[in-house]
C-alpha atoms as a PDB file:
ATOM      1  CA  UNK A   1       0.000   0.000   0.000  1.00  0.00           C
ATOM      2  CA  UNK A   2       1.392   3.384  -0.786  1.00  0.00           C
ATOM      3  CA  UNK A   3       1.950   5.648   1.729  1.00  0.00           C
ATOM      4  CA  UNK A   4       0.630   8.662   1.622  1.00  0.00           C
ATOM      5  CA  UNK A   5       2.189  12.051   1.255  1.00  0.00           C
ATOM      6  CA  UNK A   6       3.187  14.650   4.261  1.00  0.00           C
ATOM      7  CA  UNK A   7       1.806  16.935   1.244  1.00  0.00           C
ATOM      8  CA  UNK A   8      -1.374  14.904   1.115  1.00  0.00           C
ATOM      9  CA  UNK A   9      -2.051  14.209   4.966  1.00  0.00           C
ATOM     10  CA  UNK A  10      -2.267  18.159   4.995  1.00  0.00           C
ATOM     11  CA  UNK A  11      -4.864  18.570   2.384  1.00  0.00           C
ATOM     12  CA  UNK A  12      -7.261  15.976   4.310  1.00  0.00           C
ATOM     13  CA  UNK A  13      -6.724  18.049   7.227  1.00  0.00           C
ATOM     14  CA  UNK A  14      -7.137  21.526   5.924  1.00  0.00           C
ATOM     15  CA  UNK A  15     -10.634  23.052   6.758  1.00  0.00           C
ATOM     16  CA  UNK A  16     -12.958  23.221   3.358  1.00  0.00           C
ATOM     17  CA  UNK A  17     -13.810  26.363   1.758  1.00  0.00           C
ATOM     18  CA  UNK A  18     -17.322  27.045   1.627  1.00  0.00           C
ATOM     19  CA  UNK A  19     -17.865  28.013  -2.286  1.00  0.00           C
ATOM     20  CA  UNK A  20     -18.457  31.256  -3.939  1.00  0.00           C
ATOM     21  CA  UNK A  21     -22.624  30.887  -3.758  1.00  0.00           C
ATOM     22  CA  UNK A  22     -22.670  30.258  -0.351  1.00  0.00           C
ATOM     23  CA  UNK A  23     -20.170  33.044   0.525  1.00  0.00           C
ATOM     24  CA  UNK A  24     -22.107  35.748  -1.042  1.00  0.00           C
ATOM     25  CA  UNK A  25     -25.521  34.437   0.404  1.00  0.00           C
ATOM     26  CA  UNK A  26     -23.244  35.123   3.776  1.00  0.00           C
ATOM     27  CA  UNK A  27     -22.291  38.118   2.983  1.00  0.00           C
ATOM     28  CA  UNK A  28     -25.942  39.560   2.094  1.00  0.00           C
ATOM     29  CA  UNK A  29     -26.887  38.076   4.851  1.00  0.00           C
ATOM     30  CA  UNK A  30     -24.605  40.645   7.043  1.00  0.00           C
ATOM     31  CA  UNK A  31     -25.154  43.427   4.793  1.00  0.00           C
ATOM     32  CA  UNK A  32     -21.345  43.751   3.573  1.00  0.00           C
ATOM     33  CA  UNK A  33     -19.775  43.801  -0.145  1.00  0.00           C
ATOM     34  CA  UNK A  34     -17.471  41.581  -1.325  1.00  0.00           C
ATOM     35  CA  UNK A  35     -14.321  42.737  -0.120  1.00  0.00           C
ATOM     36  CA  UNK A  36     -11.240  42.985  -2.194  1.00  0.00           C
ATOM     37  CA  UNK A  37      -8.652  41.631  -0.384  1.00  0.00           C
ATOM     38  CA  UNK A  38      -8.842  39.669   2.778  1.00  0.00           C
ATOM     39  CA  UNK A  39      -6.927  42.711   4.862  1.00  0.00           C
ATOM     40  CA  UNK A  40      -7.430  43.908   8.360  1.00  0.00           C
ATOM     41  CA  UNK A  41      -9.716  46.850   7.780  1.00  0.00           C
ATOM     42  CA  UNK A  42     -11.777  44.258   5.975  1.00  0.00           C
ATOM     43  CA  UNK A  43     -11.388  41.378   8.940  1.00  0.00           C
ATOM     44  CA  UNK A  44     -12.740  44.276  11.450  1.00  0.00           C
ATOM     45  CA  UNK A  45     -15.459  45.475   9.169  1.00  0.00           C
ATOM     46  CA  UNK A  46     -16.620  41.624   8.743  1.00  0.00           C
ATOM     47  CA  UNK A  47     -16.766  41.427  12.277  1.00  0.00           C
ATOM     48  CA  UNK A  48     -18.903  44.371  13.104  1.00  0.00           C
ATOM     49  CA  UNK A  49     -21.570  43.977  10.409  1.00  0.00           C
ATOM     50  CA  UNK A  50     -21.759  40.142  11.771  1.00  0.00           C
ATOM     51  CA  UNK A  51     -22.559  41.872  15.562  1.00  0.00           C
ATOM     52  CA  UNK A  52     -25.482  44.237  14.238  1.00  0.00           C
ATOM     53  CA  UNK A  53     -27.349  41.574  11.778  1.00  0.00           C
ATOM     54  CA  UNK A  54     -26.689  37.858  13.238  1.00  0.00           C
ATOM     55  CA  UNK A  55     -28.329  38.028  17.039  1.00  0.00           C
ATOM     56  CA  UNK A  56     -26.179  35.957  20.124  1.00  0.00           C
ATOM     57  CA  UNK A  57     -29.247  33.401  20.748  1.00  0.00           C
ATOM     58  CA  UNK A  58     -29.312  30.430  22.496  1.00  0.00           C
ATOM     59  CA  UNK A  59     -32.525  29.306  21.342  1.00  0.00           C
ATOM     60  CA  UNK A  60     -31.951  25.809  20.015  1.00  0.00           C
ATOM     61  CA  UNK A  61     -31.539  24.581  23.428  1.00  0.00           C
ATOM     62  CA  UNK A  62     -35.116  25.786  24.067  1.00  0.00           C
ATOM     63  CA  UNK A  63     -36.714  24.704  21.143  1.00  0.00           C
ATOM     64  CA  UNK A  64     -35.404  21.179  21.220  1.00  0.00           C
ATOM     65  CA  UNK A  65     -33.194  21.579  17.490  1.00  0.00           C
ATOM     66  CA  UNK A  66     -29.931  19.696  17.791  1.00  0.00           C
ATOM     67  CA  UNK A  67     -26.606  21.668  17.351  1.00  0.00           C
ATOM     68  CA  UNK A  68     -24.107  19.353  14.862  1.00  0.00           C
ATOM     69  CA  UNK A  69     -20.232  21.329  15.138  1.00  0.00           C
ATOM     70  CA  UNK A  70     -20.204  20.680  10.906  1.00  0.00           C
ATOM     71  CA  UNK A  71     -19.337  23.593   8.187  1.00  0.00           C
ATOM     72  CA  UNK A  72     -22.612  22.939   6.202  1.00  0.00           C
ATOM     73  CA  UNK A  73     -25.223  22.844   9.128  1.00  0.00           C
ATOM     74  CA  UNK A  74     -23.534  25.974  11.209  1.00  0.00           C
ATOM     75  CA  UNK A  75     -24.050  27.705   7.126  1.00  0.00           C
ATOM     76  CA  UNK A  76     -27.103  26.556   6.440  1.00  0.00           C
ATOM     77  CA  UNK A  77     -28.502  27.740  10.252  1.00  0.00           C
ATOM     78  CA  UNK A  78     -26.573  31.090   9.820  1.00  0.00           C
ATOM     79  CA  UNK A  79     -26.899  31.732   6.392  1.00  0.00           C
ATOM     80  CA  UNK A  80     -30.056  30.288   4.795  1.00  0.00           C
ATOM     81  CA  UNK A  81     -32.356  29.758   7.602  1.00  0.00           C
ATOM     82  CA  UNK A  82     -31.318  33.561   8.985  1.00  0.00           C
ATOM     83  CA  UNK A  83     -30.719  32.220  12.736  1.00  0.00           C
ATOM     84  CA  UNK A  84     -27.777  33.236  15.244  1.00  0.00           C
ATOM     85  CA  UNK A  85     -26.688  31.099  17.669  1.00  0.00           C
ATOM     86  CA  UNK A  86     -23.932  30.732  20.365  1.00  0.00           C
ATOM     87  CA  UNK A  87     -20.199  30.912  20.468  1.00  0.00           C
ATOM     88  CA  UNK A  88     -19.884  27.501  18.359  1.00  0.00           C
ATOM     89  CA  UNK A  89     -21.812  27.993  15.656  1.00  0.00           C
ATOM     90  CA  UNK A  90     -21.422  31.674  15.373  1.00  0.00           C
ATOM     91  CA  UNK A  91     -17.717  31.906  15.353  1.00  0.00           C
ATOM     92  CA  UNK A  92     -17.430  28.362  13.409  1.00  0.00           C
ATOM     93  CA  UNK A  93     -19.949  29.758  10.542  1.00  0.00           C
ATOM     94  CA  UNK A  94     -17.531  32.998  10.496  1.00  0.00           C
ATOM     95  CA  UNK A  95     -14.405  31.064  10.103  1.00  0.00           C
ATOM     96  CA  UNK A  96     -16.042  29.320   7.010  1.00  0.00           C
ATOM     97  CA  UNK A  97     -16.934  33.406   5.456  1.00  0.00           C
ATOM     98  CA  UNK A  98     -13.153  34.095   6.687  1.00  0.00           C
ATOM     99  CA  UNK A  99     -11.403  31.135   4.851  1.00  0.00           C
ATOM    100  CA  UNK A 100     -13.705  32.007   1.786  1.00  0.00           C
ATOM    101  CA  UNK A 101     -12.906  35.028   1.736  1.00  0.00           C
ATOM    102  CA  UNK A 102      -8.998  33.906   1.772  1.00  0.00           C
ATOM    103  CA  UNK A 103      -7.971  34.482   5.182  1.00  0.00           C
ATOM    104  CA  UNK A 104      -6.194  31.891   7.470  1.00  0.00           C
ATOM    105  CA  UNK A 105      -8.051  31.145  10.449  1.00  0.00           C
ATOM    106  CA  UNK A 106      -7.061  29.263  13.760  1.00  0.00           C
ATOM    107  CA  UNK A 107      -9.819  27.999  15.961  1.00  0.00           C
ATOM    108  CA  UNK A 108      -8.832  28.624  19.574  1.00  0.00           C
ATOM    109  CA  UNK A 109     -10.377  26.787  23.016  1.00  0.00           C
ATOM    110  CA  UNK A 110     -10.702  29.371  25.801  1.00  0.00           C
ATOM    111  CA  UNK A 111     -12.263  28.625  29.472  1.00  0.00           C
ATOM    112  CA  UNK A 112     -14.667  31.833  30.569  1.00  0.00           C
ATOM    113  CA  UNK A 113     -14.024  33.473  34.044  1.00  0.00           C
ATOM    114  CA  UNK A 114     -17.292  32.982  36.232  1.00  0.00           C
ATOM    115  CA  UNK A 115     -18.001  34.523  39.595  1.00  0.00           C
ATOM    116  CA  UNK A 116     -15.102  34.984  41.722  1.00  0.00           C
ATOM    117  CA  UNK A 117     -12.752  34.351  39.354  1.00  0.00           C
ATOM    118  CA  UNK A 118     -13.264  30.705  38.617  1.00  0.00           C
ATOM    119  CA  UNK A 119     -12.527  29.284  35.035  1.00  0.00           C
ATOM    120  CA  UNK A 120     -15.179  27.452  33.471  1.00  0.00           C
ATOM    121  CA  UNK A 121     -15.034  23.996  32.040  1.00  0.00           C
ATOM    122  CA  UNK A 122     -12.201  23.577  28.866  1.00  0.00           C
ATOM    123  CA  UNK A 123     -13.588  24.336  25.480  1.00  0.00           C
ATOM    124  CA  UNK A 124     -15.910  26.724  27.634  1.00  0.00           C
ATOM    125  CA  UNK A 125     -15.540  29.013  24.198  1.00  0.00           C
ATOM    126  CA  UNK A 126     -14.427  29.050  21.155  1.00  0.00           C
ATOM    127  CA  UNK A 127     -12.602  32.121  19.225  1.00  0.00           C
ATOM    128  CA  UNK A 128     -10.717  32.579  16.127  1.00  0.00           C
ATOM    129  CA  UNK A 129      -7.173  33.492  15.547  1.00  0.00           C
ATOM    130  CA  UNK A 130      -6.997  35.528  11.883  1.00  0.00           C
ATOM    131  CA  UNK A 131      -3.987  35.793   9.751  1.00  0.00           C
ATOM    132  CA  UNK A 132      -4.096  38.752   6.693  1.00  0.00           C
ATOM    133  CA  UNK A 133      -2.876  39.781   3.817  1.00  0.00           C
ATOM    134  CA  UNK A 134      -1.472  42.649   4.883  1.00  0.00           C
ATOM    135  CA  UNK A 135       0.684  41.053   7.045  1.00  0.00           C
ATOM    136  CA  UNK A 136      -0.382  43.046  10.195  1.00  0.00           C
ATOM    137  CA  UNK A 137      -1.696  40.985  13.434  1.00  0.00           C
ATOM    138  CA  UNK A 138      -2.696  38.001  13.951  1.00  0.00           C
ATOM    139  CA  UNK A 139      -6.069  38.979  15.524  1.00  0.00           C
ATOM    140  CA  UNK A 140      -8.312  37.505  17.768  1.00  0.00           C
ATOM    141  CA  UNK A 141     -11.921  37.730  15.716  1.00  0.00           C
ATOM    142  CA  UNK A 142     -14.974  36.649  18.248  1.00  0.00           C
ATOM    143  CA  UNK A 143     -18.598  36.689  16.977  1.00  0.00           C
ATOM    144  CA  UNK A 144     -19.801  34.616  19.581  1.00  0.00           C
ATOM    145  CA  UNK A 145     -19.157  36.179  23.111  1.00  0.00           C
ATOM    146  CA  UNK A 146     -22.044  38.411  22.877  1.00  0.00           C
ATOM    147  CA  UNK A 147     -21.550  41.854  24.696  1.00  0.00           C
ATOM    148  CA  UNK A 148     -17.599  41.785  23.311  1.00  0.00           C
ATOM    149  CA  UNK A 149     -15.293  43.713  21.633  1.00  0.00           C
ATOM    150  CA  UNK A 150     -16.954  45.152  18.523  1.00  0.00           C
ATOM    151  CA  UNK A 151     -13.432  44.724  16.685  1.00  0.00           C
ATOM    152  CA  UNK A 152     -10.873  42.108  16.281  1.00  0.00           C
ATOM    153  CA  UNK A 153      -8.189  42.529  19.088  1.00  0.00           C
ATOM    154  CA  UNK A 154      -4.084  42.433  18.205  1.00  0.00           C
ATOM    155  CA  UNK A 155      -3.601  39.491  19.512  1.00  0.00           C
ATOM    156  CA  UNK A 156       0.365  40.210  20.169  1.00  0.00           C
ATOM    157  CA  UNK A 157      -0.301  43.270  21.561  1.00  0.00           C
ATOM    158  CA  UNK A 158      -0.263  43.490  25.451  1.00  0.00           C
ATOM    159  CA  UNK A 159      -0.603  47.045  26.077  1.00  0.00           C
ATOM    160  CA  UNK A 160      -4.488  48.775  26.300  1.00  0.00           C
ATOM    161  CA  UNK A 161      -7.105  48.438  23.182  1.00  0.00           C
ATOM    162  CA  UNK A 162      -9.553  50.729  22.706  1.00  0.00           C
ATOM    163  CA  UNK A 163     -12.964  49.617  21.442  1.00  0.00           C
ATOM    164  CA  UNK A 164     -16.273  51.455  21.467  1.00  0.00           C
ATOM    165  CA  UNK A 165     -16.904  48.420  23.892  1.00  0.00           C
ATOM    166  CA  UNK A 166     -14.432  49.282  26.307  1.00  0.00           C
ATOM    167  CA  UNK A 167     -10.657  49.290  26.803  1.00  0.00           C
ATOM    168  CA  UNK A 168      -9.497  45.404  26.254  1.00  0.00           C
ATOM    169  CA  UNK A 169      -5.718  43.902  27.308  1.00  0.00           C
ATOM    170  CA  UNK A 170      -4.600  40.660  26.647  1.00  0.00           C
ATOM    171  CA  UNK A 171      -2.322  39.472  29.511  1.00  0.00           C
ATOM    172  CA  UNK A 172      -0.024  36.549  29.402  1.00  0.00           C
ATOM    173  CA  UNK A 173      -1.267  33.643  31.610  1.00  0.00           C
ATOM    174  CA  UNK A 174       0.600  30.649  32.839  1.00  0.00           C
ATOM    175  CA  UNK A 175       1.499  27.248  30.913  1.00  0.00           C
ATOM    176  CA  UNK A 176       1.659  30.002  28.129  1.00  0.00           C
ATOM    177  CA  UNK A 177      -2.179  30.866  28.022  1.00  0.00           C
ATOM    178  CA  UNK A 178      -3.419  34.849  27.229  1.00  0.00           C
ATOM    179  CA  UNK A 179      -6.334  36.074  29.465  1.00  0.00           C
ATOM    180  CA  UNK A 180      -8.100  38.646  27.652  1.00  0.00           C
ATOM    181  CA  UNK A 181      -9.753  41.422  29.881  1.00  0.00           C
ATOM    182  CA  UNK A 182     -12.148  44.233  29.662  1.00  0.00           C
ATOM    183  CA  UNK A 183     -12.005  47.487  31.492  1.00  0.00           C
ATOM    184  CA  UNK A 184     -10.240  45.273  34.117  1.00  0.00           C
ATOM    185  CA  UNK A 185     -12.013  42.522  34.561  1.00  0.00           C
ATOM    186  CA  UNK A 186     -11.026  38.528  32.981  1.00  0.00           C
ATOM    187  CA  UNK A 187     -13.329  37.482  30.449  1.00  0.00           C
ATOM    188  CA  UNK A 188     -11.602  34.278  29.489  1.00  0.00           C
ATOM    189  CA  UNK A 189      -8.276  32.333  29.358  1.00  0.00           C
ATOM    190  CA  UNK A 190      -7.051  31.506  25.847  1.00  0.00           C
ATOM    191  CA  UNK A 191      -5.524  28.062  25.015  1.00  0.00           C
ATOM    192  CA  UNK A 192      -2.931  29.574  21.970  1.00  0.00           C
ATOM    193  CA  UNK A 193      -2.825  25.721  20.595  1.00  0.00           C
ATOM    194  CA  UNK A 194      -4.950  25.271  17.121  1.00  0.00           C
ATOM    195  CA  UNK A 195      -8.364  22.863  17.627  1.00  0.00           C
ATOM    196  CA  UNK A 196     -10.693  21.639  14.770  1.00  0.00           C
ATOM    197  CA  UNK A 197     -14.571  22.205  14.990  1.00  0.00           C
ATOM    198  CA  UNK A 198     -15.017  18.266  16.396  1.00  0.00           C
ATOM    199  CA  UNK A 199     -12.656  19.225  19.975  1.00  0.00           C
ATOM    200  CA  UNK A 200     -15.584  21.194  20.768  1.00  0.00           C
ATOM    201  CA  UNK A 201     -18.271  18.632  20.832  1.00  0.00           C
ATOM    202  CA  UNK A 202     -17.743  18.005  24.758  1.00  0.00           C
ATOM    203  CA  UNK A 203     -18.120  21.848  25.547  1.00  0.00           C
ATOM    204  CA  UNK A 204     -21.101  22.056  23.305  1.00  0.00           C
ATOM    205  CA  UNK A 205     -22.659  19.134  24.850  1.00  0.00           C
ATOM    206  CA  UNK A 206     -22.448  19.947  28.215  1.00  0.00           C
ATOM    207  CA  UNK A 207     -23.901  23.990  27.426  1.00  0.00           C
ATOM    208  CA  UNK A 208     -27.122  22.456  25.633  1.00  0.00           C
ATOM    209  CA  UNK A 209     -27.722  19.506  28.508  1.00  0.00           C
ATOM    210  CA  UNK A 210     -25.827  20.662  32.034  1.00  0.00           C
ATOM    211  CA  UNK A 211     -28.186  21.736  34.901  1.00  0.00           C
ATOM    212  CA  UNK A 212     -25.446  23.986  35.748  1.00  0.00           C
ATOM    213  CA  UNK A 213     -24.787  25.363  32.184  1.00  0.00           C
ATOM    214  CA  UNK A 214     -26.329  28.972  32.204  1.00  0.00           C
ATOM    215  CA  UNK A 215     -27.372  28.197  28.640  1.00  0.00           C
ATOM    216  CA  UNK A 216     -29.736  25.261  29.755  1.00  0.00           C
ATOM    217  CA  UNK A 217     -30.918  27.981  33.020  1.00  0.00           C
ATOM    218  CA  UNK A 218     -32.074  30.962  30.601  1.00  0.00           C
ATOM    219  CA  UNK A 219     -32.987  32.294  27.460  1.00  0.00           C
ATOM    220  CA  UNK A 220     -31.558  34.861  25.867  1.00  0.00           C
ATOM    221  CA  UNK A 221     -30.982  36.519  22.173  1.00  0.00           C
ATOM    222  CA  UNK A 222     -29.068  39.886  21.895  1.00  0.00           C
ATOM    223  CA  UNK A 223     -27.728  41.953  18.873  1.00  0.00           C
ATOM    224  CA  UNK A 224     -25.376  44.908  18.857  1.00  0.00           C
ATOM    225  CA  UNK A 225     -26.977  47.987  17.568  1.00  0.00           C
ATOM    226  CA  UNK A 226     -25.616  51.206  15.810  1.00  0.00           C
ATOM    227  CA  UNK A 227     -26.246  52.561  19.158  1.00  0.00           C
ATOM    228  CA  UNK A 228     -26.642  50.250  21.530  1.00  0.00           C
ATOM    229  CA  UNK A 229     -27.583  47.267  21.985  1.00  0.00           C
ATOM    230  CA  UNK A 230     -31.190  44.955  22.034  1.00  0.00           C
ATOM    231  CA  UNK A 231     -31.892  42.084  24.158  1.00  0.00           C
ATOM    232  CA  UNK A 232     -34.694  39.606  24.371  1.00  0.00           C
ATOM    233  CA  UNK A 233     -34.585  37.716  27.983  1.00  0.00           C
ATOM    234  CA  UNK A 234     -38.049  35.620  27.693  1.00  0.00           C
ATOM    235  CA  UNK A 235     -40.481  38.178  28.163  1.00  0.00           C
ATOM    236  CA  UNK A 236     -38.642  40.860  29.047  1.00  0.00           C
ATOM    237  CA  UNK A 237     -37.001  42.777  25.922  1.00  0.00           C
ATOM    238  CA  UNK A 238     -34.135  45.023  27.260  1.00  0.00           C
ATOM    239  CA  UNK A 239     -33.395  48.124  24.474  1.00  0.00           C
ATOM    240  CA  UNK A 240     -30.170  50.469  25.569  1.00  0.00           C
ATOM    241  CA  UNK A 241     -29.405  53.253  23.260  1.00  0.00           C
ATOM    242  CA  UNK A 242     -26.587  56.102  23.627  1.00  0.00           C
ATOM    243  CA  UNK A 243     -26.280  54.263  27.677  1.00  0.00           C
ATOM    244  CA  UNK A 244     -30.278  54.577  28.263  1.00  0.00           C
ATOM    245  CA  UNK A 245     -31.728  51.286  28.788  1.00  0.00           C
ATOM    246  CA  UNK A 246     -35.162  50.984  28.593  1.00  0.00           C
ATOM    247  CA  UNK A 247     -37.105  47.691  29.596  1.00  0.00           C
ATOM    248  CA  UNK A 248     -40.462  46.207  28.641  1.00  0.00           C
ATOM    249  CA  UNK A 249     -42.461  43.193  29.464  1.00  0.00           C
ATOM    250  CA  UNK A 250     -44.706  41.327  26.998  1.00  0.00           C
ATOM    251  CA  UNK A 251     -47.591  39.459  28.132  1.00  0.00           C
ATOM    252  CA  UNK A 252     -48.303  37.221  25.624  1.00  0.00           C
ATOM    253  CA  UNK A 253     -46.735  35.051  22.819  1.00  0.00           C
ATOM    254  CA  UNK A 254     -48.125  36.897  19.780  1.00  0.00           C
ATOM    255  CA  UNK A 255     -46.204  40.039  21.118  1.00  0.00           C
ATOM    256  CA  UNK A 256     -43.027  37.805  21.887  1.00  0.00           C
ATOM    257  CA  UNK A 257     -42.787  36.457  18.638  1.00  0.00           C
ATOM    258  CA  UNK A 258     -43.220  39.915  16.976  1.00  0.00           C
ATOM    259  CA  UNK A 259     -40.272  41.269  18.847  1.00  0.00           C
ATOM    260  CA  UNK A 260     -37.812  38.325  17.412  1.00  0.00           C
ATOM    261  CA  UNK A 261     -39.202  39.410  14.062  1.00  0.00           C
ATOM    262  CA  UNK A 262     -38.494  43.059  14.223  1.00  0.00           C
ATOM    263  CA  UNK A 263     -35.173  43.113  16.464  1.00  0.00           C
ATOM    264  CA  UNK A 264     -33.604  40.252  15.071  1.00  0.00           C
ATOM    265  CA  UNK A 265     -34.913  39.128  11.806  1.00  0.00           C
ATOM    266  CA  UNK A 266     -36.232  35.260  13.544  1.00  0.00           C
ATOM    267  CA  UNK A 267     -39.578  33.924  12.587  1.00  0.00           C
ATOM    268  CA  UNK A 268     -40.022  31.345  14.736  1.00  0.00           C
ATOM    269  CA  UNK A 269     -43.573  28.830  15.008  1.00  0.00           C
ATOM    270  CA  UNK A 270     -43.517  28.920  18.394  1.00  0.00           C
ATOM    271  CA  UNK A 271     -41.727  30.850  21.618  1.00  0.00           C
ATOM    272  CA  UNK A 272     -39.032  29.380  23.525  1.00  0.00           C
ATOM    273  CA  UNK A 273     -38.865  28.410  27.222  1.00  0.00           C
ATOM    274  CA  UNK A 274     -37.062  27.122  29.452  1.00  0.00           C
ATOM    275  CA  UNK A 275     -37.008  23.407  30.010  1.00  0.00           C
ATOM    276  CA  UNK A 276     -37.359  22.309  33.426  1.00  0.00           C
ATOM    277  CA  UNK A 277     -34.424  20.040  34.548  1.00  0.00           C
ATOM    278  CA  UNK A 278     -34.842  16.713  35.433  1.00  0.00           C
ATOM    279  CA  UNK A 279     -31.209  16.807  37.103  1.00  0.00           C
END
């Protein structure tokens, strides 16, 4: 039998490229041209029109859908059936635009810092190291933190920066880990060593089916605005604009389901709620 080549072994493992059809559908379906080149100012522009257009939802959970870590279903949730989702599939459907778009992307475990400092469960999160043509960076892109950095962050950089979402620092960490931070305080602990969409499976499981998982405890879809930001909760539909936050209640499922609609494009048969645990 022949055996096969180093050159071979690393085309079976190189991600896919989603192709051209599927990468403009993605880009309509963030509002953004087809860029020319895949360069920083185009990485950070990609990143921001993703944050005002595809909500942070947590939904599936909820509704009972199953969540398969694969290219085509985290596209065809994203893309064609005009849903957001959590850090998984939001940041593993913006690799695939990234590498279609012809930028090298890494996809990095972190663990998120909970109350008092304690680091969540490995493969807590997952967030993408970029590469660009212009040779500037790497960056750290994340679509799938929620209330985060509306930019990419220098990812070598270790002094303060400054994003209209607060002032960010990534800190070194030991056994060679980064901690990124915001106005201070941990967010999460970055694992610097590359992972494939399957070393994920375990976190994913455990967010959609843990008792303990604040996924499983609460529902909750939220979109960066131009000014702001808008955030579904259940019932409860929290709007902030220019630092005002206004609240509202709805009180009954017509009015919930009209609010996905307008806010964050979702037509949805039915509303979500929370599953009682049997734990």
């Amino acid at each position: 039998m022949e055996t096969p080549s180093p050159q071979a072994d690393e085309r079976e493992q190189r991600p896919s490229v989603p192709s051209a059809e599927t990468v403009d559908a993605y880009l309509r379906r963030i509002g953004a041209a087809r860029p020319e080149r895949p360069d920083a100012a185009t990485l950070r522009e990609l990143q921001l029109r993703h944050l005002l257009t595809v909500p942070f939802e947590n939904l599936s959970i909820h509704l009972g859908e199953n969540l398969v870590l694969e290219e085509k279903p985290l596209l065809d949730k994203v893309v064609r059936a005009g849903r957001g989702g959590f850090c998984y599939e939001l940041n593993g459907a913006f690799a695939a635009l990234l590498r279609g778009l012809g930028f090298r992307v890494t996809l990095l475990q972190a663990r998120v810092f909970g109350p008092g400092g304690r680091l969540g469960i490995p493969y807590d999160h997952m967030t993408l190291r970029v590469e660009t043509a212009d040779g500037t960076g790497p960056w750290l892109a994340d679509v799938g933190f929620g209330d985060h950095s509306h930019h990419p962050l220098a990812l070598e950089e270790r002094g303060e920066q400054h994003d209209p979402a607060g002032t960010f620092r990534i800190a070194q960490a030991p056994d060679g880990d980064l901690d990124v931070l915001r106005d201070g305080k941990p967010q999460f602990r970055l694992d610097r060593r590359p992972r494939e969409l399957a070393d994920f499976e375990a976190g994913a499981w455990y967010h959609r089916t843990s008792p303990a998982s604040h996924f499983t405890q609460s529902l909750v879809c939220s979109r960066l605005t131009e000014d702001g930001r808008v955030t579904l909760s259940g019932r409860k539909l929290v709007t902030t604009v220019d630092g005002s936050r206004e609240e509202r209640t709805f009180a009954d499922d017509a009015e919930v389901l009209a609010a996905y609609r307008h806010h964050f494009g979702l037509s949805l048969d039915r509303v979500p709620e929370v599953r009682p645990s049997h734990d």
